[in-house]
C-alpha atoms as a PDB file:
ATOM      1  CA  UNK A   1      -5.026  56.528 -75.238  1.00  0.00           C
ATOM      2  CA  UNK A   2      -5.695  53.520 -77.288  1.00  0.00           C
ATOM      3  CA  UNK A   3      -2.376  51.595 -76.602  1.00  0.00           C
ATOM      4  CA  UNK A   4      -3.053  51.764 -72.713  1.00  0.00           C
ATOM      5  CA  UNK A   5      -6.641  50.387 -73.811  1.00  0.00           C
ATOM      6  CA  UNK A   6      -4.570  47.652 -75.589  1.00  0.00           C
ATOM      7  CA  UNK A   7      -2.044  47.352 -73.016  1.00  0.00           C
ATOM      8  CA  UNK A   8      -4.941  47.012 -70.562  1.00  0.00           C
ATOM      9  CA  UNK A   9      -6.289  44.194 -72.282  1.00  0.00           C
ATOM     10  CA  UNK A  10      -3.651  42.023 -73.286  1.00  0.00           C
ATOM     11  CA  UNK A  11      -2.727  42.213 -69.231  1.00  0.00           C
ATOM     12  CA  UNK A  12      -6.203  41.100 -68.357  1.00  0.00           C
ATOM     13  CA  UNK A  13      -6.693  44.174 -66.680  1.00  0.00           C
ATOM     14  CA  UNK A  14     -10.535  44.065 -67.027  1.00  0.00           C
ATOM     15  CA  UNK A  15     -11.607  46.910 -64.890  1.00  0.00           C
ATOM     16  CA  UNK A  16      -9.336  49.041 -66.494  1.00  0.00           C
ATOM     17  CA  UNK A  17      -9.991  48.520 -69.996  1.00  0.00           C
ATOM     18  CA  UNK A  18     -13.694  48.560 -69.215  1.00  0.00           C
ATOM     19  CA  UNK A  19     -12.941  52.258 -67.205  1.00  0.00           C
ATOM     20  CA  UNK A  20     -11.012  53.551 -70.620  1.00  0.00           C
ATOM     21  CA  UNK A  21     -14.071  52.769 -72.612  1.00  0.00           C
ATOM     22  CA  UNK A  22     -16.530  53.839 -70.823  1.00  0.00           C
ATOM     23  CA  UNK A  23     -15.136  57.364 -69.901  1.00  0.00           C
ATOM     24  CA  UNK A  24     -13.387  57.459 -73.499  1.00  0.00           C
ATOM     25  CA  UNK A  25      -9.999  57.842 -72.584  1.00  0.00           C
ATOM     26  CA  UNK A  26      -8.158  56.864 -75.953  1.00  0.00           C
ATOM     27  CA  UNK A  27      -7.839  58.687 -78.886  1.00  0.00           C
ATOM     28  CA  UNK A  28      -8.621  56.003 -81.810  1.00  0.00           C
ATOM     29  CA  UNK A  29     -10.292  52.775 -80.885  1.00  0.00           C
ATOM     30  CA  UNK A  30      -8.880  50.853 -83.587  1.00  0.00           C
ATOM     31  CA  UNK A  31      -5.378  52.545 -82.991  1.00  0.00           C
ATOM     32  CA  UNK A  32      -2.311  49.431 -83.120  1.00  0.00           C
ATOM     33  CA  UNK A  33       1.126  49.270 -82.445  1.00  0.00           C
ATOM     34  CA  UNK A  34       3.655  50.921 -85.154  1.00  0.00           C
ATOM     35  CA  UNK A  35       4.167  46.996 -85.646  1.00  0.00           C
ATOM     36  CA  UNK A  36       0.783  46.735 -86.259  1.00  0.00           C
ATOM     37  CA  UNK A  37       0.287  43.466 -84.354  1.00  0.00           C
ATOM     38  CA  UNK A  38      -3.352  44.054 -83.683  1.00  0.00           C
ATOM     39  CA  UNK A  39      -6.052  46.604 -81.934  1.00  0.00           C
ATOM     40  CA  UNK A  40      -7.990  46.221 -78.781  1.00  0.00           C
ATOM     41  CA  UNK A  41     -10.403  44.262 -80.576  1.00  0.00           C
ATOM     42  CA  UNK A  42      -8.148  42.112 -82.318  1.00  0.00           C
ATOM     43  CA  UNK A  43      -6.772  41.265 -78.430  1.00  0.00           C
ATOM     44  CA  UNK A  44      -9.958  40.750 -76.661  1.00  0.00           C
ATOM     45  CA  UNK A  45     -11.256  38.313 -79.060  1.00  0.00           C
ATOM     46  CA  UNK A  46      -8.118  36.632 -79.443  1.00  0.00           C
ATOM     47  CA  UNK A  47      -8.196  36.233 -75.244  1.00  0.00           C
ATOM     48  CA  UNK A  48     -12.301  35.291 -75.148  1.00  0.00           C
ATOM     49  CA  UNK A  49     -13.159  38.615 -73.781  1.00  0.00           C
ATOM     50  CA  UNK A  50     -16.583  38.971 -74.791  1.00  0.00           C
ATOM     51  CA  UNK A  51     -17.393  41.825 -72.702  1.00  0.00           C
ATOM     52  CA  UNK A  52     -14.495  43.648 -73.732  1.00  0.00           C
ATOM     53  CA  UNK A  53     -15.842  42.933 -77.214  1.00  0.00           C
ATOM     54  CA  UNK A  54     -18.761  44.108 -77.062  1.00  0.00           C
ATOM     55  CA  UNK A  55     -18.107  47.548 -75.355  1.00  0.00           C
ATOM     56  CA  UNK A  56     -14.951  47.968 -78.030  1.00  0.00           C
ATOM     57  CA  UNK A  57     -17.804  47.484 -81.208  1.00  0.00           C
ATOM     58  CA  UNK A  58     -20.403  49.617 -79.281  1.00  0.00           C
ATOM     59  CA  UNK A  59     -18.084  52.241 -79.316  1.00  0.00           C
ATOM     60  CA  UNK A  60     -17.557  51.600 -82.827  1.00  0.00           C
ATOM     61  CA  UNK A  61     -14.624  49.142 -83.037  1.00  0.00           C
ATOM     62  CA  UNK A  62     -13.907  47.724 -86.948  1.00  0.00           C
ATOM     63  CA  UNK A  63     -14.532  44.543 -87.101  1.00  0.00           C
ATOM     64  CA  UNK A  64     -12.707  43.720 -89.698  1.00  0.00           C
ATOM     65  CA  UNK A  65      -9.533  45.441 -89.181  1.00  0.00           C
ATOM     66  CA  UNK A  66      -6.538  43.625 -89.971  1.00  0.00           C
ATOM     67  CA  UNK A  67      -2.900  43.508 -88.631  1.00  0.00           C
ATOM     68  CA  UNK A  68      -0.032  43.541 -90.932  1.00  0.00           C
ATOM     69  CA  UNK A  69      -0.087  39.654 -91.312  1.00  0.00           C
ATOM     70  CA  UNK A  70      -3.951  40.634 -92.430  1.00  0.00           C
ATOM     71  CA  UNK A  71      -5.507  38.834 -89.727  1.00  0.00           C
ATOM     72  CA  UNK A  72      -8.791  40.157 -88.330  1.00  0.00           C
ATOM     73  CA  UNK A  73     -10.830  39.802 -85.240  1.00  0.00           C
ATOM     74  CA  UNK A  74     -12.511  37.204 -86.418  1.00  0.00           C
ATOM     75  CA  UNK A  75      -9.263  35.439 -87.188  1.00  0.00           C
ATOM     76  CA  UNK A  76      -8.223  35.645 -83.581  1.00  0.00           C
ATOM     77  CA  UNK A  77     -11.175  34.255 -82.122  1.00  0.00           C
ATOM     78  CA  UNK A  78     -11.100  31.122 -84.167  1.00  0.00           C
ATOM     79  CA  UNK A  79      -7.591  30.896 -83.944  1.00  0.00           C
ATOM     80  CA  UNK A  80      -8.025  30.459 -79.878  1.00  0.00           C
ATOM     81  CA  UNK A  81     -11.876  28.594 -79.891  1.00  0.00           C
ATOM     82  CA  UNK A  82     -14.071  31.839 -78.529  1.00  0.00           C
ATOM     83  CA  UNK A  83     -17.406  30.428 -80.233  1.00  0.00           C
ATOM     84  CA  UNK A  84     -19.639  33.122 -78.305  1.00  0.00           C
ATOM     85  CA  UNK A  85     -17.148  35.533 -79.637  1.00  0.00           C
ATOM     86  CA  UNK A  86     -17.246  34.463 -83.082  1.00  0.00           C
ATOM     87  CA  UNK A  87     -21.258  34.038 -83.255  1.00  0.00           C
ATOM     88  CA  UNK A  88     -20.509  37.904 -81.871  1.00  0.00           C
ATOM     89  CA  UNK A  89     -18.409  39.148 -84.610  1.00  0.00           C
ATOM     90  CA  UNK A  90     -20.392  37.458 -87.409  1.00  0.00           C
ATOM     91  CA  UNK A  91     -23.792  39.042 -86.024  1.00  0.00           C
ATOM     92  CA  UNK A  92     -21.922  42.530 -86.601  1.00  0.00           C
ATOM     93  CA  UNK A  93     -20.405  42.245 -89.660  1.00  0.00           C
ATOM     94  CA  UNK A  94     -17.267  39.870 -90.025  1.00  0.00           C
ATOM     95  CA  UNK A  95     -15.700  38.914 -93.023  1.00  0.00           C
ATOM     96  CA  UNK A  96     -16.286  34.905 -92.518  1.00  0.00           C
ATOM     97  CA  UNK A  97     -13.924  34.600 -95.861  1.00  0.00           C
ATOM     98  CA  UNK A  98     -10.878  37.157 -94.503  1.00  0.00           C
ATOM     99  CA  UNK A  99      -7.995  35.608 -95.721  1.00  0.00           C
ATOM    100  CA  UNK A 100      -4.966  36.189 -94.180  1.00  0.00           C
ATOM    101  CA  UNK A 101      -1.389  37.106 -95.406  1.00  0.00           C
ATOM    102  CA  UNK A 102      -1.115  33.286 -95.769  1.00  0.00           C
ATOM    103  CA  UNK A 103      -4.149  32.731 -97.798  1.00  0.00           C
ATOM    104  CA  UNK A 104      -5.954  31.522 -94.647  1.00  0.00           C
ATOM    105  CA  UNK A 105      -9.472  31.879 -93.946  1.00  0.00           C
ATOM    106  CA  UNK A 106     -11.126  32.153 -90.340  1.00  0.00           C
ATOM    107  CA  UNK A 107     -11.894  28.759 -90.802  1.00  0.00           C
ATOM    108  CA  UNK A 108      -9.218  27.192 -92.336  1.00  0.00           C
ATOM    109  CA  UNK A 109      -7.261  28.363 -88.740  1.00  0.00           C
ATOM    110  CA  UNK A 110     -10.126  25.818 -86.825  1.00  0.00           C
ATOM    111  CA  UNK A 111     -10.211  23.232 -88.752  1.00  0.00           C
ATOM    112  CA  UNK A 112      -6.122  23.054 -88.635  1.00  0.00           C
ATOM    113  CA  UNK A 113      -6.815  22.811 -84.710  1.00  0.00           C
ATOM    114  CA  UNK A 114      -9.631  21.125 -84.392  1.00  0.00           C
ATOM    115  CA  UNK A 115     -12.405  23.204 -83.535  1.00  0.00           C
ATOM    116  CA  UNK A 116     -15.168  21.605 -84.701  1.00  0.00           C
ATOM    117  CA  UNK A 117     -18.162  23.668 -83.743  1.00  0.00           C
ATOM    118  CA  UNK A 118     -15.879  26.487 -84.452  1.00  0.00           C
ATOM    119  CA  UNK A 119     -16.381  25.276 -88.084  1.00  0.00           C
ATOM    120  CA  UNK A 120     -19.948  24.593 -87.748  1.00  0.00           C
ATOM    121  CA  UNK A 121     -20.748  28.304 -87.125  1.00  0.00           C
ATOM    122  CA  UNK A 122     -18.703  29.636 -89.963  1.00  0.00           C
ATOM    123  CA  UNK A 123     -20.167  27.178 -92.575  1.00  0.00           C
ATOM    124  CA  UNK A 124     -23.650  28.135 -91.554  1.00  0.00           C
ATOM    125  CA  UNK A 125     -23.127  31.428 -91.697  1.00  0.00           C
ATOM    126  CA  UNK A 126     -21.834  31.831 -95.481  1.00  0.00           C
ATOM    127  CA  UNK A 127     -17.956  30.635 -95.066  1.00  0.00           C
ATOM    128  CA  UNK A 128     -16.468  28.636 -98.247  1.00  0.00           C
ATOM    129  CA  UNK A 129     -14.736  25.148 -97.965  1.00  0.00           C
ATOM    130  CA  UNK A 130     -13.289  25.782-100.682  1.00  0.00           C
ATOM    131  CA  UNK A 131     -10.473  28.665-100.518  1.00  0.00           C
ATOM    132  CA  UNK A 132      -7.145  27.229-100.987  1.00  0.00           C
ATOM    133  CA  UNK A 133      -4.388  28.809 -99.196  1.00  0.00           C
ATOM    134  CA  UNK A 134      -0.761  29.647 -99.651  1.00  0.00           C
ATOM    135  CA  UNK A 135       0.211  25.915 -99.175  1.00  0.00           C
ATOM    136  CA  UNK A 136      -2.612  25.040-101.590  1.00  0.00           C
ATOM    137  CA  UNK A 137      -4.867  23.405 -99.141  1.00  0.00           C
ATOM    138  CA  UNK A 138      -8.927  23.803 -98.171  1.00  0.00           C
ATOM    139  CA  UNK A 139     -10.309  23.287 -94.898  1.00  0.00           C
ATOM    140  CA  UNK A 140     -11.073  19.846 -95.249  1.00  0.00           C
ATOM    141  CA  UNK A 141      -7.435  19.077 -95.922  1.00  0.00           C
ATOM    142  CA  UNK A 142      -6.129  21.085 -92.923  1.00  0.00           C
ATOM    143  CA  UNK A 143      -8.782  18.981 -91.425  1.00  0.00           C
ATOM    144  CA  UNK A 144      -7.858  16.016 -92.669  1.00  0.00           C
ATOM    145  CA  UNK A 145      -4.142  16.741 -92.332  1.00  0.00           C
ATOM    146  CA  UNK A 146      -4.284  16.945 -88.806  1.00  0.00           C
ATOM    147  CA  UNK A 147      -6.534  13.802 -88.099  1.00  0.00           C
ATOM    148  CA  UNK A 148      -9.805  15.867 -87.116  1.00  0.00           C
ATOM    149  CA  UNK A 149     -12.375  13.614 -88.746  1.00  0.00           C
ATOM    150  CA  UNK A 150     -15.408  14.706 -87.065  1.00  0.00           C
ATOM    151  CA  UNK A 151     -14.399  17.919 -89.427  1.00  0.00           C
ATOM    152  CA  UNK A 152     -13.890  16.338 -92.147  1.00  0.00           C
ATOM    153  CA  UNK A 153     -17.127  13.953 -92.067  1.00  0.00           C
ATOM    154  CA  UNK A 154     -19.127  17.427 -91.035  1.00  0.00           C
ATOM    155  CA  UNK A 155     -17.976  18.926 -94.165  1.00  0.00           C
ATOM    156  CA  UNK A 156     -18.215  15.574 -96.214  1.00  0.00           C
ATOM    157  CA  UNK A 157     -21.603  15.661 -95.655  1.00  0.00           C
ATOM    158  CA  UNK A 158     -22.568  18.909 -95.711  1.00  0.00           C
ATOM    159  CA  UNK A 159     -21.088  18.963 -99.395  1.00  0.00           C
ATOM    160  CA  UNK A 160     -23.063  15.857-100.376  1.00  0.00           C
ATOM    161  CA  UNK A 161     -26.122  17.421 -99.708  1.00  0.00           C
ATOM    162  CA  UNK A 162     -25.230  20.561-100.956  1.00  0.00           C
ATOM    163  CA  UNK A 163     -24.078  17.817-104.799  1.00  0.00           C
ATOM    164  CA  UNK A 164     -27.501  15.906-104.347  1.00  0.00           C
ATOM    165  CA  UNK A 165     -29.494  18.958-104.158  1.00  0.00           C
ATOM    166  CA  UNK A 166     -28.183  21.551-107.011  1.00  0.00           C
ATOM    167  CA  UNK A 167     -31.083  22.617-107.796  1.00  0.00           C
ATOM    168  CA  UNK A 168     -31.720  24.455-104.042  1.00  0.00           C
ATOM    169  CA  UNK A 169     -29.863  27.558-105.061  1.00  0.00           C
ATOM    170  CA  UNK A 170     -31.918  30.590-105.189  1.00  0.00           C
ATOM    171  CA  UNK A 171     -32.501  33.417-106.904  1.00  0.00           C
ATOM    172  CA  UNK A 172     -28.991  35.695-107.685  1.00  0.00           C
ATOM    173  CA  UNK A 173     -28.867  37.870-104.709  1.00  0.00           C
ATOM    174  CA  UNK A 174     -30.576  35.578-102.196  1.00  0.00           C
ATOM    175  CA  UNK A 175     -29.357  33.193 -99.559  1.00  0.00           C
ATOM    176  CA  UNK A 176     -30.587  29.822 -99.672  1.00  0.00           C
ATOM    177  CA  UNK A 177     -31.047  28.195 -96.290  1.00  0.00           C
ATOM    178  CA  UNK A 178     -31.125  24.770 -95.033  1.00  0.00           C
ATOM    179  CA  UNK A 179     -31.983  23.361 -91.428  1.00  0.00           C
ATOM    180  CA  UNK A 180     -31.752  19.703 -91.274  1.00  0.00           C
ATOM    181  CA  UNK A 181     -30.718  17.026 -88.756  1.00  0.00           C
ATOM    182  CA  UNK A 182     -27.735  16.009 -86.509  1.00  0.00           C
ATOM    183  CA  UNK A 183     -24.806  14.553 -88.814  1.00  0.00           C
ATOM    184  CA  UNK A 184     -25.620  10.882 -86.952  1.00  0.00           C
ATOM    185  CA  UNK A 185     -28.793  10.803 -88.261  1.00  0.00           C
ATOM    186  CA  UNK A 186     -27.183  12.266 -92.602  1.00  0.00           C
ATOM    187  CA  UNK A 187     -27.928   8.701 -94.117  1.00  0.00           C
ATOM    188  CA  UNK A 188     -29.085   8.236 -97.501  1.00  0.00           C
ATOM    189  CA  UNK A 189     -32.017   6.243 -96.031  1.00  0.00           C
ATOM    190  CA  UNK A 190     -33.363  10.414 -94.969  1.00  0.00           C
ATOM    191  CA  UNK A 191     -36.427  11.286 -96.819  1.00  0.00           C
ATOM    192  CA  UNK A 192     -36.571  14.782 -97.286  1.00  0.00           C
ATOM    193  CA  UNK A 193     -38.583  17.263 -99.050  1.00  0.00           C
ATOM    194  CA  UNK A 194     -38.507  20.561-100.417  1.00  0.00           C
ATOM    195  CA  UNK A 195     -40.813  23.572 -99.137  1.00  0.00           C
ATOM    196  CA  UNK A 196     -41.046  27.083 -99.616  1.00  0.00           C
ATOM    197  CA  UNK A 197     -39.627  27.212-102.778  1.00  0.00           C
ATOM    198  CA  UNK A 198     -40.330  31.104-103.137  1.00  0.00           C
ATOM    199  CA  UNK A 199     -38.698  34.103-104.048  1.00  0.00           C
ATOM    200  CA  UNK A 200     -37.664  35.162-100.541  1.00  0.00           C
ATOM    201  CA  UNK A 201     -35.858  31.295 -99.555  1.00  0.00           C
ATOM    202  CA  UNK A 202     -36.226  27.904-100.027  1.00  0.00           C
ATOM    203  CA  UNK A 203     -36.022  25.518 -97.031  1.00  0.00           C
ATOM    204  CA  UNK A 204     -34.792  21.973 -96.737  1.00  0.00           C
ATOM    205  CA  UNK A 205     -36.641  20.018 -94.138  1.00  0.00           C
ATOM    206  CA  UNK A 206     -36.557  16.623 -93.143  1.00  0.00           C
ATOM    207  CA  UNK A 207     -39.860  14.585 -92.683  1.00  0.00           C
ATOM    208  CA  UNK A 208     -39.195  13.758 -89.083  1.00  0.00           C
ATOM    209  CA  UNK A 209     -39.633  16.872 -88.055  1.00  0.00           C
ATOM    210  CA  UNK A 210     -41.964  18.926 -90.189  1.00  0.00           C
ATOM    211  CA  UNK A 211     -41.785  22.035 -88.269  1.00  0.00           C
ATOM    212  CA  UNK A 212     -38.402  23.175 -88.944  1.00  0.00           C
ATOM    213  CA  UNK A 213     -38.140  25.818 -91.447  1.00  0.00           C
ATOM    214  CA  UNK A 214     -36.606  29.130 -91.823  1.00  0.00           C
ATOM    215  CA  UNK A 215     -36.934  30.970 -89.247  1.00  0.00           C
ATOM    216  CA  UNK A 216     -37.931  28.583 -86.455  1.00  0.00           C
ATOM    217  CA  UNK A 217     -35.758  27.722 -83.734  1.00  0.00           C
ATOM    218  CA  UNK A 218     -33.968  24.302 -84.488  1.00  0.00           C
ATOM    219  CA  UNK A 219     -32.017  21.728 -82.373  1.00  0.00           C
ATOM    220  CA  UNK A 220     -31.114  20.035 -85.820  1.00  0.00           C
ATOM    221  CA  UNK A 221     -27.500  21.594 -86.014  1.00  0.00           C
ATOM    222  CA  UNK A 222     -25.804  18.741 -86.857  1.00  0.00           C
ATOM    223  CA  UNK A 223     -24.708  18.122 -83.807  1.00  0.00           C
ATOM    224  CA  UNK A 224     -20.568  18.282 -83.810  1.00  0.00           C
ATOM    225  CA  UNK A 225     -20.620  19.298 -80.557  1.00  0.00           C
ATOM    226  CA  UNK A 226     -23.311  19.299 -77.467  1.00  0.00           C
ATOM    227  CA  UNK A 227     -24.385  23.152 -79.107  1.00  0.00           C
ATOM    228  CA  UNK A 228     -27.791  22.509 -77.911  1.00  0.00           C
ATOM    229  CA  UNK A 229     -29.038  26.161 -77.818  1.00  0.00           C
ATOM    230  CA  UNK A 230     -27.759  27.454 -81.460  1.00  0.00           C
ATOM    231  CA  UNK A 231     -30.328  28.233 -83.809  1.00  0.00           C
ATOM    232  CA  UNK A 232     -28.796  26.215 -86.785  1.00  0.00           C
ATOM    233  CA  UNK A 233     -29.178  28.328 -90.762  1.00  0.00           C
ATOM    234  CA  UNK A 234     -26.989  26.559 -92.722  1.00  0.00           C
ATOM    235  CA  UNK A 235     -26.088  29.114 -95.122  1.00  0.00           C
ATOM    236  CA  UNK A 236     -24.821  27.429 -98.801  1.00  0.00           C
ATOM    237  CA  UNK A 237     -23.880  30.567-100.504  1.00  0.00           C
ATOM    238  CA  UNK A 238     -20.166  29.910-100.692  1.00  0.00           C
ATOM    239  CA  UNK A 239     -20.395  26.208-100.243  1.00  0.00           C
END
């Protein structure tokens, strides 16, 4: 059954979650408690169980189901700093603008604790700075708030160049993409240029290194955090 799958995870009982998947001994896979405090899914990415995680969506997990506070998978693995987990959940679907019962978004949750690269991921892959929540706050204030200013200058800056470039949105319908260099190196001395300026993306790139563009592995992720080996799309859609 689904609770002992649940059970079996919250107790860190690895082989035994992992032998209730793979011989499909529960009856829903996103079953919950009649309190509805989360499903197996919910509790391995809330503990950093990335194998867990992905066995639970390859055998069709939601990955956006919610528990009665309407907090999500995703939620959970911010909440607790799982980046592998969250680069996971994004890849297959995640809402990276959820809010919860509270009015708080994946994000808002790591930049209230600090989780800078945390914060990096969601922002480059579509999540909005600007969602207030219930206490009428945005990310950069939890931020802010909570005396995390490598957050706060990371989002300071990605907004500037998001206010000094209006005119890189592109068409309705498509995502506009930007690589560009670690935040030491954001001055307003950096020459850039625009490329590609097509109907499929346009592309920001910087002229000391004129082979980053969509599409091509970058080191240029503005470097919060030593996440050397991230391929950085900064995603402005909801910026």
């Amino acid at each position: 059954m689904a609770i002992s799958l649940i059970d079996a995870i919250r107790q860190g009982d690895l082989e035994l979650a992992k032998h209730i998947l793979i011989h499909r001994k529960y009856k829903e896979i996103d079953s919950q408690y009649s309190r509805k405090d989360g499903t197996a899914l919910y509790w391995a990415s809330c503990l950093g169980i990335l194998d867990i995680v992905r066995l639970l969506v390859l055998h069709g997990a939601d990955v956006n189901s919610e528990t009665s506070w309407k907090s999500t998978p995703l939620h959970a693995a911010c909440d607790n700093n799982h980046c592998d987990i969250v680069r996971y959940l994004i890849k297959c679907g995640a809402n990276v603008n959820e809010t919860t019962q509270n009015g708080n978004t994946p994000c808002h949750l790591a930049a209230y604790r600090g989780f800078a690269e945390i914060v990096q991921i969601l922002v480059e892959n579509g999540a909005s700075t600007h969602v207030y929540n219930d206490k009428y706050k945005t990310v950069m204030e939890e931020a802010k708030n909570n005396g995390h200013e490598k957050i706060v200058e990371y989002i300071t800056a990605v907004r500037r160049l998001v206010q000094g470039n209006s005119n890189l949105h592109g068409p309705v319908g498509k995502t506009t993409v930007l690589l560009f260099p670690p935040l030491e190196n954001i001055t307003q001395n950096t020459q850039s240029n625009l490329i590609n300026d097509t109907e499929e993306y346009r592309c920001l790139q910087y002229n000391d290194n004129e082979n980053d563009c969509f599409g091509v592995n970058s080191l240029n992720d503005l470097s919060l955090t030593s996440n050397k080996n991230y391929q950085s799309k900064m995603s402005f859609k909801n910026i």
